[in-house]
N, C-alpha and C. Protein backbone atom coordinates (compact mmCIF):
# COMPACT_ATOMS: atom_id res chain seq x y z
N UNK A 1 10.06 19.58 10.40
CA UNK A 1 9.10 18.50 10.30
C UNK A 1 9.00 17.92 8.89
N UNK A 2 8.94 18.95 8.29
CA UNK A 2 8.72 18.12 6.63
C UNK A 2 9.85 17.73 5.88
N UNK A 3 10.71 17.30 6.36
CA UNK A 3 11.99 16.57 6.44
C UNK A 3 11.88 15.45 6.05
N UNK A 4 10.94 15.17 7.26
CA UNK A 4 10.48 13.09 6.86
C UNK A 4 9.85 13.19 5.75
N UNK A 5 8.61 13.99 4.67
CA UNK A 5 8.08 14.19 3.60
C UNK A 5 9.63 13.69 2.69
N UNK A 6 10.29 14.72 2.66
CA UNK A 6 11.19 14.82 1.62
C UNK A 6 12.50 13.21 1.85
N UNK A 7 12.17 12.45 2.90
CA UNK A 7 13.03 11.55 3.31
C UNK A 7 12.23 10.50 2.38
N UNK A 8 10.89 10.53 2.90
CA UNK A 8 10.30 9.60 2.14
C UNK A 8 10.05 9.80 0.69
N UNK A 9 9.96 10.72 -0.17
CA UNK A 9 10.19 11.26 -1.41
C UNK A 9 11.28 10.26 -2.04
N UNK A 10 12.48 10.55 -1.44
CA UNK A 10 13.89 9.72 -1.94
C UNK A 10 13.70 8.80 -1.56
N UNK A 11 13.01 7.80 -0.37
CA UNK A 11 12.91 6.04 -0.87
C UNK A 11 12.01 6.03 -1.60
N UNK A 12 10.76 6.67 -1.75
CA UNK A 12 10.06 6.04 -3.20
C UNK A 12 10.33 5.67 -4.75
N UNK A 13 11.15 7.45 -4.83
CA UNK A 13 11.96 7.67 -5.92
C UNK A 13 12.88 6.14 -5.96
N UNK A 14 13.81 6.46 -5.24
CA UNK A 14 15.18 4.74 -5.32
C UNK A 14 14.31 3.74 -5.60
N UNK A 15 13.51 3.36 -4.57
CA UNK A 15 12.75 1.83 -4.89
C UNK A 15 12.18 2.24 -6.62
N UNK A 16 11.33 3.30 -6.88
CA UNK A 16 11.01 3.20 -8.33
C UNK A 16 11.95 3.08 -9.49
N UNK A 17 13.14 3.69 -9.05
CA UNK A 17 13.94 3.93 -9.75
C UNK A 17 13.87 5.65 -10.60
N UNK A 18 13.65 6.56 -10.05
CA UNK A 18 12.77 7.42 -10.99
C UNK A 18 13.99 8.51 -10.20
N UNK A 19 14.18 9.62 -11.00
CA UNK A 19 15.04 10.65 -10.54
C UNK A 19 14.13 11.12 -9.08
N UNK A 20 12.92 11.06 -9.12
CA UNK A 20 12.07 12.20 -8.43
C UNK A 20 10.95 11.84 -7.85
N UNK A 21 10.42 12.09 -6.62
CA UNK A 21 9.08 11.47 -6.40
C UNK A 21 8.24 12.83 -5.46
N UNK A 22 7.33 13.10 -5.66
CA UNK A 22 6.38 14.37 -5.24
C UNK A 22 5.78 13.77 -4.27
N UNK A 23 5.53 13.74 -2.79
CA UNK A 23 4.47 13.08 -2.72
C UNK A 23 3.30 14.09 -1.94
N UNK A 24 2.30 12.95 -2.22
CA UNK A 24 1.30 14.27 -1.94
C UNK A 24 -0.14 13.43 -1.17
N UNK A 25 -1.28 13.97 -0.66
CA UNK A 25 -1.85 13.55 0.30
C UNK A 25 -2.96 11.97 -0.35
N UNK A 26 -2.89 12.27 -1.51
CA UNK A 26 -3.81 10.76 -2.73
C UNK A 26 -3.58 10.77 -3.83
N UNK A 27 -3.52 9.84 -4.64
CA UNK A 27 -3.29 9.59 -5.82
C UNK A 27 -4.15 10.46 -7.13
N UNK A 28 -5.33 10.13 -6.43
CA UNK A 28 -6.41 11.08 -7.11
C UNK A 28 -5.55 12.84 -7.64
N UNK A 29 -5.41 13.36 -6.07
CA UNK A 29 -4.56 14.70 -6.22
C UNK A 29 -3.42 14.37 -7.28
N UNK A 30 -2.67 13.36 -7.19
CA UNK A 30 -1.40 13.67 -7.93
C UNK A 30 -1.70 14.09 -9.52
N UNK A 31 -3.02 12.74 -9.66
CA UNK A 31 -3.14 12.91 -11.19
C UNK A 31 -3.66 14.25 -11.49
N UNK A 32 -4.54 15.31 -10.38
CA UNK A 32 -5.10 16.38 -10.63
C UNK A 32 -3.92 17.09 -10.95
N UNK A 33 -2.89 17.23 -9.94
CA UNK A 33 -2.18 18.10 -10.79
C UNK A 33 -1.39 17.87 -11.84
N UNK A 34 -1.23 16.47 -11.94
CA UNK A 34 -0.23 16.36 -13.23
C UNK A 34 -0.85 17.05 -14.57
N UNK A 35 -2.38 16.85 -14.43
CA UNK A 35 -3.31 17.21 -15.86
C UNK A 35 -2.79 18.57 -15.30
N UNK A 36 -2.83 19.34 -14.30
CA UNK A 36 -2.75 20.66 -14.33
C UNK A 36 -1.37 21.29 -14.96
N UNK A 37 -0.62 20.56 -14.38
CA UNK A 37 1.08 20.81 -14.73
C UNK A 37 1.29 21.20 -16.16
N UNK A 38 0.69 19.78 -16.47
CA UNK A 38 1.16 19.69 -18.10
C UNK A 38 -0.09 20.45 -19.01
N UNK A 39 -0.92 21.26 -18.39
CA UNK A 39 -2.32 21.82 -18.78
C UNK A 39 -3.19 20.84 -20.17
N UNK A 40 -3.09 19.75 -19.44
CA UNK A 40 -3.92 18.47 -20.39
C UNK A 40 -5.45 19.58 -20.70
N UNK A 41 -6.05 19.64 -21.58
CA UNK A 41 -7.01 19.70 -22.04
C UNK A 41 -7.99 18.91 -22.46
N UNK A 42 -8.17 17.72 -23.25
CA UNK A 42 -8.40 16.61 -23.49
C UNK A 42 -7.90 15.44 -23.00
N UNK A 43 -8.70 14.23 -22.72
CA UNK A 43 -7.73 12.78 -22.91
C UNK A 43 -9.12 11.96 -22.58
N UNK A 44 -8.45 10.74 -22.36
CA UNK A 44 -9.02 9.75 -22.62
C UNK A 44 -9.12 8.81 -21.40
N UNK A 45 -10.51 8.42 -20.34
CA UNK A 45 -10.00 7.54 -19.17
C UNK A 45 -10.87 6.02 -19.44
N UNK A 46 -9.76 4.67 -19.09
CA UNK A 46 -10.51 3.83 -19.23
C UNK A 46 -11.50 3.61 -19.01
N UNK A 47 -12.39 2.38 -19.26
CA UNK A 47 -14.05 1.83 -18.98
C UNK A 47 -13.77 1.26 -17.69
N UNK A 48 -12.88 0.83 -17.55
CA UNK A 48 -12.50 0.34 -15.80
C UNK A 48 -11.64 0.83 -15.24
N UNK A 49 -11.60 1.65 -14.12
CA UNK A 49 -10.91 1.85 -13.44
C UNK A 49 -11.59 2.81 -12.52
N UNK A 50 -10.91 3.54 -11.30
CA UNK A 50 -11.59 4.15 -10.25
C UNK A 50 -12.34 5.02 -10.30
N UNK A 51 -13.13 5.52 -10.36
CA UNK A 51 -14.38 6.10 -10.05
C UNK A 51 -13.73 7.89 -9.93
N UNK A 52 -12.86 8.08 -9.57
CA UNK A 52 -12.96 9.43 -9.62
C UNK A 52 -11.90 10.06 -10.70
N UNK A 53 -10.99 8.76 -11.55
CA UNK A 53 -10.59 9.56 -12.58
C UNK A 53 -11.35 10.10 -13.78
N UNK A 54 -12.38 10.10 -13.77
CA UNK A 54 -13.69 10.66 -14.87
C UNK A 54 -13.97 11.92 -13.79
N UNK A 55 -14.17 12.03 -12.43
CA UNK A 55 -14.74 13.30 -11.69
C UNK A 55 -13.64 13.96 -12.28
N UNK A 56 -12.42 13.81 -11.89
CA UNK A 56 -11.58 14.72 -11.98
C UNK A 56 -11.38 15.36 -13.16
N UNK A 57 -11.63 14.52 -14.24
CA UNK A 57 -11.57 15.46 -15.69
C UNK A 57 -12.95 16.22 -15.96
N UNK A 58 -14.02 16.10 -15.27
CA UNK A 58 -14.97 16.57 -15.03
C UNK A 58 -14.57 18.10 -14.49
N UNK A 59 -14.22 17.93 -13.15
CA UNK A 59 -13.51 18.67 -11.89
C UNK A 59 -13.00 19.94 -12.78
N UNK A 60 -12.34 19.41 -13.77
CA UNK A 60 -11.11 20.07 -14.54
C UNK A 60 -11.83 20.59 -15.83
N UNK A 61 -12.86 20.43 -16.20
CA UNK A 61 -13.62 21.14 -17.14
C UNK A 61 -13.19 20.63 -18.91
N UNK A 62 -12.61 19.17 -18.63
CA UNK A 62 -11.95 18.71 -20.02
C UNK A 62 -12.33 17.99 -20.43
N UNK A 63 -12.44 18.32 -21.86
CA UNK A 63 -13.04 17.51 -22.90
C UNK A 63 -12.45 15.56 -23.05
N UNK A 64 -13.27 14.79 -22.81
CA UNK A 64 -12.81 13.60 -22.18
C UNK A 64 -13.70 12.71 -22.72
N UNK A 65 -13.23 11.16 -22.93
CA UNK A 65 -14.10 10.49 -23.02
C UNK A 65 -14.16 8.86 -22.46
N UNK A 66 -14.55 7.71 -22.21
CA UNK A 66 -14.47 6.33 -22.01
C UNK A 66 -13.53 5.64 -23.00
N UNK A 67 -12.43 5.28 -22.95
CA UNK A 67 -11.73 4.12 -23.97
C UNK A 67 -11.97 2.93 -23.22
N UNK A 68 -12.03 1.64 -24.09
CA UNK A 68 -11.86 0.28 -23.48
C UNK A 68 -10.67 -0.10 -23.60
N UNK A 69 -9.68 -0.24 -22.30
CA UNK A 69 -8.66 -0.83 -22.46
C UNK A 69 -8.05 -1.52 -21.55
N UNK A 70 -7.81 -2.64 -21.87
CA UNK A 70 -7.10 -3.71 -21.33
C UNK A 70 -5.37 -3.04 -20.63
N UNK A 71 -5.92 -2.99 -19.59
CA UNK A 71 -4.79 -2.53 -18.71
C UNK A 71 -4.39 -3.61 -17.95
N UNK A 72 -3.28 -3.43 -17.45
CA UNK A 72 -2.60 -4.68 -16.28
C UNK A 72 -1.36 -3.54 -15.95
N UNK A 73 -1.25 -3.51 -14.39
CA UNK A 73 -0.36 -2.62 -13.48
C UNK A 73 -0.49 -0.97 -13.27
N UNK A 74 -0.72 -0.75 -14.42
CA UNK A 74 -0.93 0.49 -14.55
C UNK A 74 -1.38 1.27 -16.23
N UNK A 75 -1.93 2.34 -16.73
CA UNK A 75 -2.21 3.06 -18.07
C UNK A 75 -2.03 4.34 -18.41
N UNK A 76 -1.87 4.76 -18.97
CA UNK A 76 -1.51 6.09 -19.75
C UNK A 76 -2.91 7.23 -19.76
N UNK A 77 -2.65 7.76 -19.31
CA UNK A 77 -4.24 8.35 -19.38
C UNK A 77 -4.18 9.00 -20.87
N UNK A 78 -5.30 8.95 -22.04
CA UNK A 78 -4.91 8.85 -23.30
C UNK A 78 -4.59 10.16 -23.30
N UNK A 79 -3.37 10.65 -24.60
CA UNK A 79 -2.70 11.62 -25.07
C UNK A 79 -1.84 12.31 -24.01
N UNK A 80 -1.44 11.42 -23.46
CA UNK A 80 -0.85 12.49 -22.49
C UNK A 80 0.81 11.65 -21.90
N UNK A 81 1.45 12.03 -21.49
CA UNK A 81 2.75 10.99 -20.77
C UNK A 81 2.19 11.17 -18.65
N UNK A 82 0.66 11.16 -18.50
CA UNK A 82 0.48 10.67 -17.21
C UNK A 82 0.38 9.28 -16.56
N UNK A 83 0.60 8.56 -15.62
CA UNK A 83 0.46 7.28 -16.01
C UNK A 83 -0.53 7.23 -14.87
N UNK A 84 -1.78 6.45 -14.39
CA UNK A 84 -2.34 6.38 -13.04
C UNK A 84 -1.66 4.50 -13.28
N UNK A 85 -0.67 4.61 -12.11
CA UNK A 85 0.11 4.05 -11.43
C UNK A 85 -0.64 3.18 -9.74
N UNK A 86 -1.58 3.95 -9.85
CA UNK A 86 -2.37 4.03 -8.33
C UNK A 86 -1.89 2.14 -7.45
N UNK A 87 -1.79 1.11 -8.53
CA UNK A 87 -1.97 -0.24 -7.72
C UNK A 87 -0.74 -0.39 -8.73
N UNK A 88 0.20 0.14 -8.51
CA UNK A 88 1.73 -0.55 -9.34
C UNK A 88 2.37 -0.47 -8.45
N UNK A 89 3.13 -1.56 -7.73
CA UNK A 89 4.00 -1.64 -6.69
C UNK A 89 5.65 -2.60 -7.56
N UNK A 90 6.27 -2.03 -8.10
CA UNK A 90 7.65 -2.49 -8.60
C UNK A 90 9.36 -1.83 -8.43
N UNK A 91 9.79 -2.48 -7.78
CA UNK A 91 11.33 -1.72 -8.09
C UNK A 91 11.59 -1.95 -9.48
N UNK A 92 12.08 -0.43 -9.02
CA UNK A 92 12.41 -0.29 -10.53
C UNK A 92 11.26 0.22 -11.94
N UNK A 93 10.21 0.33 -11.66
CA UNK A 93 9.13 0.13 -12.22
C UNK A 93 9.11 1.54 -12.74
N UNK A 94 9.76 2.48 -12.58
CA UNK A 94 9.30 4.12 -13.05
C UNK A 94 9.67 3.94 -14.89
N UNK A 95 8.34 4.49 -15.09
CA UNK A 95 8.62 4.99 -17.04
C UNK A 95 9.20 6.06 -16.88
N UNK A 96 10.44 5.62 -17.40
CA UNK A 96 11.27 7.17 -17.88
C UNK A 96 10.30 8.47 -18.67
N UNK A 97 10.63 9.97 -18.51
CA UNK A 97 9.95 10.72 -18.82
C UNK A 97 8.25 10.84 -18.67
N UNK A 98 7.59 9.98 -17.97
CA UNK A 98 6.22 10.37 -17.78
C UNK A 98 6.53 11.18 -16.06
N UNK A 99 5.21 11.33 -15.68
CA UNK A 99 4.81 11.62 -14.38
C UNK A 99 3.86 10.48 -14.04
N UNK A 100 4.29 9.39 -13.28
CA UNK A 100 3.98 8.38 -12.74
C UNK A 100 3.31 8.29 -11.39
N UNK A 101 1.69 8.14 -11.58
CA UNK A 101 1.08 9.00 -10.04
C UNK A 101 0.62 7.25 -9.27
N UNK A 102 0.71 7.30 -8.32
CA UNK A 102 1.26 6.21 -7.10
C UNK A 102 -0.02 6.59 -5.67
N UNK A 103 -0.30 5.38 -5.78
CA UNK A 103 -1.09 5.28 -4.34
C UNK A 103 -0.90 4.58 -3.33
N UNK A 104 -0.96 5.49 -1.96
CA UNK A 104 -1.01 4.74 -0.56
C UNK A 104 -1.69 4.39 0.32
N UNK A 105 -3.18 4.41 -0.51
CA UNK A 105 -4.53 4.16 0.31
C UNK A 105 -4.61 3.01 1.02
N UNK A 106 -5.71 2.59 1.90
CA UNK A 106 -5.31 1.52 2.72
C UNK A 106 -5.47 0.11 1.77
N UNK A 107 -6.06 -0.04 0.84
CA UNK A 107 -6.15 -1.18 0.38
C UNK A 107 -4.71 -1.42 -0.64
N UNK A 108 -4.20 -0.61 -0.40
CA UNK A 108 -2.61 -0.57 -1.89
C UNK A 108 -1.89 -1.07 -1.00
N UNK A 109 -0.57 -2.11 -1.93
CA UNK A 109 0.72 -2.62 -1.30
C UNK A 109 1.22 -1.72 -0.37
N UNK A 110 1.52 -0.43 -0.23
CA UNK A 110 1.87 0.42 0.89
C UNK A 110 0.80 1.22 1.18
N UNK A 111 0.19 0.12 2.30
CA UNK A 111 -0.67 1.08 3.22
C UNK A 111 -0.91 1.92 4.12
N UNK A 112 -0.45 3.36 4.07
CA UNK A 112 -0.62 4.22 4.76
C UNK A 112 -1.82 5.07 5.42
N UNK A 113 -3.25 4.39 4.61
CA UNK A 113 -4.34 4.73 4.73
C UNK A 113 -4.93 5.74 4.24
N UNK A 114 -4.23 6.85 3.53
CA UNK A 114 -3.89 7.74 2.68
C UNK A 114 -2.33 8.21 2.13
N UNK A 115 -2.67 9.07 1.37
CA UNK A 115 -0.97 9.18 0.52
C UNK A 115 -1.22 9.05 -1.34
N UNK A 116 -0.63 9.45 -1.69
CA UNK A 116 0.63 8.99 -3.01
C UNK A 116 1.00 10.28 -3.17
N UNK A 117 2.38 9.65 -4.56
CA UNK A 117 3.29 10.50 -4.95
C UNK A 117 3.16 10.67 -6.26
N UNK A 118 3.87 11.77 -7.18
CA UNK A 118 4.47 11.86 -8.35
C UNK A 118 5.61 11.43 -8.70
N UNK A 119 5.91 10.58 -9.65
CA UNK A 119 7.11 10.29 -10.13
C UNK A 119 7.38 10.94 -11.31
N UNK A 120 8.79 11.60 -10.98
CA UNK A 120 8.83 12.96 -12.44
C UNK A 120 10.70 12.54 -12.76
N UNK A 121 11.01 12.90 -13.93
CA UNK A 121 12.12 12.83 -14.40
C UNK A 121 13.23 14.24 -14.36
N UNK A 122 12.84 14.94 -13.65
CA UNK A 122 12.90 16.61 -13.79
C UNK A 122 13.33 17.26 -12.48
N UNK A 123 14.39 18.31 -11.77
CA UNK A 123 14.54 18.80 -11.14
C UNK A 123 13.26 20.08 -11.39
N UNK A 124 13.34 20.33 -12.33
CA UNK A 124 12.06 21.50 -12.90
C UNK A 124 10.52 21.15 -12.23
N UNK A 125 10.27 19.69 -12.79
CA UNK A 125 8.91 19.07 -12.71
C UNK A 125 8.70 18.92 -11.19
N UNK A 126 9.83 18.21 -10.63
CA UNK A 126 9.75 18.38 -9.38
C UNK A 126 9.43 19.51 -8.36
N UNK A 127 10.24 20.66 -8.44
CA UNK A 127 10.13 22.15 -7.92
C UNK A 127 8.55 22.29 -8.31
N UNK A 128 7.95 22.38 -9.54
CA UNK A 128 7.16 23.21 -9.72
C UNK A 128 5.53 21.96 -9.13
N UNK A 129 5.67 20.71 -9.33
CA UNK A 129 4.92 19.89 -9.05
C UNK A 129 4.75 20.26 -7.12
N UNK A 130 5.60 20.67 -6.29
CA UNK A 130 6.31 20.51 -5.37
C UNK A 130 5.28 21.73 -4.85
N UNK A 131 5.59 22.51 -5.37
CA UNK A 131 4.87 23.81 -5.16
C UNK A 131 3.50 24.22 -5.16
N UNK A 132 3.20 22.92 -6.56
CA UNK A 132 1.60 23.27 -6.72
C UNK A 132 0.78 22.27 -5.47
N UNK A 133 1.50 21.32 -5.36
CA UNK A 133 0.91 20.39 -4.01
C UNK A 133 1.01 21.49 -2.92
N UNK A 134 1.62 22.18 -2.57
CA UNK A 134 1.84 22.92 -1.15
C UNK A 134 1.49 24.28 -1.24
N UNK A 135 0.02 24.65 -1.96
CA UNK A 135 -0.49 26.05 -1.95
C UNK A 135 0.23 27.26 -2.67
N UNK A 136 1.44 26.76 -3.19
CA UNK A 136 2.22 27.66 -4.17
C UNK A 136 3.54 27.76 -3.28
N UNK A 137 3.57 27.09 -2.20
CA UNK A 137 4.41 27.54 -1.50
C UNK A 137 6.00 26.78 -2.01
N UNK A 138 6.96 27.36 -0.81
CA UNK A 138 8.28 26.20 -1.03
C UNK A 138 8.38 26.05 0.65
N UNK A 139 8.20 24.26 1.01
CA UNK A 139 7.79 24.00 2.17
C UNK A 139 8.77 24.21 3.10
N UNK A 140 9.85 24.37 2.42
CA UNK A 140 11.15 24.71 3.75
C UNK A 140 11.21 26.34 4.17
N UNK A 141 10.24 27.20 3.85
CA UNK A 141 10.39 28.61 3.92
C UNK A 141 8.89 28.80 4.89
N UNK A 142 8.97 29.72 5.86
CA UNK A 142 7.59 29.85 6.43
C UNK A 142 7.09 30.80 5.39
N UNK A 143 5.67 30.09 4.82
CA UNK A 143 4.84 30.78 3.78
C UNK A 143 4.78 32.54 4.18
N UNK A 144 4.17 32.72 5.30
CA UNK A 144 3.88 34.68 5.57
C UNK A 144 5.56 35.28 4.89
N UNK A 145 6.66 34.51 5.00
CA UNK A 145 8.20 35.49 4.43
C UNK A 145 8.08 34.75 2.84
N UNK A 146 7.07 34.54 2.02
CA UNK A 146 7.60 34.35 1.02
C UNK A 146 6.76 35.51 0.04
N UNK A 147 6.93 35.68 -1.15
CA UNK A 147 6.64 36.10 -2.08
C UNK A 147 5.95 35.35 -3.22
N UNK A 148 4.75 34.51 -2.84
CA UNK A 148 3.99 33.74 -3.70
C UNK A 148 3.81 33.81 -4.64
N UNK A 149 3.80 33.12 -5.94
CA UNK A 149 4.33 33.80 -7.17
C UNK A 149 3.48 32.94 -8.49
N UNK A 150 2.72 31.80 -7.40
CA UNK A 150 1.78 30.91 -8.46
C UNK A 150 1.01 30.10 -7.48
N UNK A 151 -0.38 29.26 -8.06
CA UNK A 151 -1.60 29.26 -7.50
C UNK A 151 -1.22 27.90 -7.07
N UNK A 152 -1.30 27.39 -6.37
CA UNK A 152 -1.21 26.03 -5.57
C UNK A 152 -2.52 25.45 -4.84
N UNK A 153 -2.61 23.88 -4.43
CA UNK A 153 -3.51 23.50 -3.88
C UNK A 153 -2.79 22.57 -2.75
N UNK A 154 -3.76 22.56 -1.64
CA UNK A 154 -3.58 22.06 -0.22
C UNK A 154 -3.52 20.31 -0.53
N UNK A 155 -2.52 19.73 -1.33
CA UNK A 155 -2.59 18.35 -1.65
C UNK A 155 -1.09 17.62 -0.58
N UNK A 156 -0.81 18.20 -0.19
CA UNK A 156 0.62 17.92 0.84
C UNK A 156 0.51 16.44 1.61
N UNK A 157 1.53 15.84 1.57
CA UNK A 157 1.65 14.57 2.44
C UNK A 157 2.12 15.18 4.25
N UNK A 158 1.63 14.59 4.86
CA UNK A 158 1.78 15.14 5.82
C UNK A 158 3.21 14.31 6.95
N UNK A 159 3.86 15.33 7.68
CA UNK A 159 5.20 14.39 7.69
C UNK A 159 4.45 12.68 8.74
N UNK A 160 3.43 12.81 9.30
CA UNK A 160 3.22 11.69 10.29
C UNK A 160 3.14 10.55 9.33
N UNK A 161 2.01 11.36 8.08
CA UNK A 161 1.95 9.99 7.02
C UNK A 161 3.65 9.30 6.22
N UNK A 162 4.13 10.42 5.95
CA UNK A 162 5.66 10.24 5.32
C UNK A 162 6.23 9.55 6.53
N UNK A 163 6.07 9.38 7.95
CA UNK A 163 6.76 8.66 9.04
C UNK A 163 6.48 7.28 9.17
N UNK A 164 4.94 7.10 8.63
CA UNK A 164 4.74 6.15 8.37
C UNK A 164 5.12 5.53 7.42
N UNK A 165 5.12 5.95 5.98
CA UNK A 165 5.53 5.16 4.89
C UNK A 165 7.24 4.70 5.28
N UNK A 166 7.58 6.04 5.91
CA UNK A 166 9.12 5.34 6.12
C UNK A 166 9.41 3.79 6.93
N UNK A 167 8.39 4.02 7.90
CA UNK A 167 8.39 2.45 9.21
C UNK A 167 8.25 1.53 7.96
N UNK A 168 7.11 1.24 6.91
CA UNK A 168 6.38 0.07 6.28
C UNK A 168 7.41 0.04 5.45
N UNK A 169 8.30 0.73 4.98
CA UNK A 169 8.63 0.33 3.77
C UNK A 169 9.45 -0.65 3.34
N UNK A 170 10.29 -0.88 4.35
CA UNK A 170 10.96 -2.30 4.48
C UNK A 170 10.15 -3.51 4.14
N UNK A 171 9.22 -3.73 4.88
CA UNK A 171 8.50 -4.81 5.15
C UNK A 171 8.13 -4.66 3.48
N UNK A 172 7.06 -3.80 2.89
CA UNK A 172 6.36 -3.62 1.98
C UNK A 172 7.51 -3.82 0.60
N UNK A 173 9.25 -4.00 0.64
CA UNK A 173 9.71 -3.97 -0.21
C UNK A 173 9.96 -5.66 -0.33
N UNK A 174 9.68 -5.77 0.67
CA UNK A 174 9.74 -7.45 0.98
C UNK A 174 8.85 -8.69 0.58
N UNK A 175 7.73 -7.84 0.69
CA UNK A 175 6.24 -8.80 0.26
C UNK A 175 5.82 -8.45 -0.79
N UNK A 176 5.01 -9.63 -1.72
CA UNK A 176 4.95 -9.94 -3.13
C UNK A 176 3.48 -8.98 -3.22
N UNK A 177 3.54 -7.88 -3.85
CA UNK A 177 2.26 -7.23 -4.43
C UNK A 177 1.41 -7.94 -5.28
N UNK A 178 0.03 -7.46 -5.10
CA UNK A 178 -0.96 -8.17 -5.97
C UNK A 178 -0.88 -7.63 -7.60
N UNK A 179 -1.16 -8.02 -8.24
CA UNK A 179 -0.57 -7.58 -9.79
C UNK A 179 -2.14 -7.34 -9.97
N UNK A 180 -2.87 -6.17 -10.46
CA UNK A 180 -4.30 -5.51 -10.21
C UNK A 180 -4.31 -5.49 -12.13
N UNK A 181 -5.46 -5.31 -12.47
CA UNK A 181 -5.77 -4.84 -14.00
C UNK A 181 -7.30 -4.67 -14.12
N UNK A 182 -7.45 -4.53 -15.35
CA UNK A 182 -9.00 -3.39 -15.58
C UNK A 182 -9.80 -4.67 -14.76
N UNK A 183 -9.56 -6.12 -14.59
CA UNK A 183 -10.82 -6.79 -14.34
C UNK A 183 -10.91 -6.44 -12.89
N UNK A 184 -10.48 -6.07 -12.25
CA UNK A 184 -10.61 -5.59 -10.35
C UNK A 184 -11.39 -4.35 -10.63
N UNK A 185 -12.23 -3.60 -11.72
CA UNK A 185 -12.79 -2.35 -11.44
C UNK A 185 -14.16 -2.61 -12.06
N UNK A 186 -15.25 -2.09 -11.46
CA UNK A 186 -16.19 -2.02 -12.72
C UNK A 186 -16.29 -0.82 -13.93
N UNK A 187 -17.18 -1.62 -14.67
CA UNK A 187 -17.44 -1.24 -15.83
C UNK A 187 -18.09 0.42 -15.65
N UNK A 188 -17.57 1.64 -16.11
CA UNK A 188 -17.69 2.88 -15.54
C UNK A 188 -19.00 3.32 -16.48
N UNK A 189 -18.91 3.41 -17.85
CA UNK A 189 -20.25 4.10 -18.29
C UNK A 189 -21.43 3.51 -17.88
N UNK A 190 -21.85 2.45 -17.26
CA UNK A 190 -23.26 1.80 -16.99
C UNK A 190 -23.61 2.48 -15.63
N UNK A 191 -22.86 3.21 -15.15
CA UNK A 191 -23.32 3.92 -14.12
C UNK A 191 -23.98 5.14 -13.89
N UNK A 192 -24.90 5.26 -13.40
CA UNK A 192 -25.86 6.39 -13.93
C UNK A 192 -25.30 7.89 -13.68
N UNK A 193 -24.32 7.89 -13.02
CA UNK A 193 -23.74 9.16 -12.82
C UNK A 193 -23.28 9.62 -14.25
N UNK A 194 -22.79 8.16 -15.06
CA UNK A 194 -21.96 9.05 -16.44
C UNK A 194 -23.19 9.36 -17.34
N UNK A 195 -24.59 9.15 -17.08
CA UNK A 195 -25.84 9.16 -18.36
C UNK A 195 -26.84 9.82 -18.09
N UNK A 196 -26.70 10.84 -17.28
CA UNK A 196 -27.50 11.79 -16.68
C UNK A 196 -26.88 12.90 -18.15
């Protein structure tokens, strides 16, 4: 079954252009584990943008703060080579050497209604990104015969959703994406959740 996962992995990867693509059940997750991967400690999340990249560094217990920055397609989450990618739809579009995290929620150019992936430069990054999405596991082995060997979380694309991205993706390589930037988000510190 998780065949189609790894089918759809390699058209994301090609269309991005990127050696590698993780994918996993939301974008949100990808960036969780990328901070985990690369054990980010600090960084920096814009004044605009989605609402749960501040939970998650929260989530994650890291020292963090608001930058104002003028983004368009996608940003760097500060100090780090993560990119939240979440509304970047481009061939060809992968930054060499980051981990480039990608969304398939229903309102994104490929709407799967949930979804995204990791884009990694790395047979390494891949395996181990691969693993931490799927409970520590390696998805082609039935988990009870393995020998678990590191801590993973339940972030997995599921193959119906990967069946889907495979049907849309034609169409979706076809039609002109909306080009998104900080002005499509609101303004994040005026919200009382960050001033409590």
């Amino acid at each position: 079954m998780f065949d189609k996962v790894a089918e759809f992995e390699s058209a994301i990867a090609e269309f991005y252009g990127a050696p590698y693509a993780v994918a996993v059940d939301c974008c949100t997750h990808a960036i969780e584990l990328s901070l985990r991967y690369n054990k980010v400690c600090a960084s920096t999340c814009p004044t605009n943008t989605y609402i749960s990249i501040p939970f998650t560094f929260k989530k994650l217990n890291m020292k963090w703060k608001f930058e104002d920055k003028m983004w368009k397609d996608y940003y760097y989450l500060g100090n780090t080579n993560i990119i939240d990618a979440a509304v970047y739809w481009q061939a060809g579009g992968y930054v060499p050497n980051t981990l480039m995290c990608l969304s398939f929620q229903f309102k994104k150019h490929l709407s799967l209604g949930r979804g995204g992936a990791i884009l990694c430069s790395t047979i390494e990054q891949y395996s181990n990104l691969k693993r931490l999405s799927y409970d520590g596991r390696n998805p082609n082995i039935p988990w009870a015969e393995q020998d678990i060997d590191t801590a993973g979380y339940h972030y997995y694309m599921t193959p119906e959703t990967a069946q889907l991205g495979l049907d849309l993706l034609p169409q979706a390589k076809v039609l002109d994406a909306k080009r998104w930037t900080y002005k499509d988000y609101p303004y994040l510190p005026n919200m009382k959740v960050f001033n409590e």
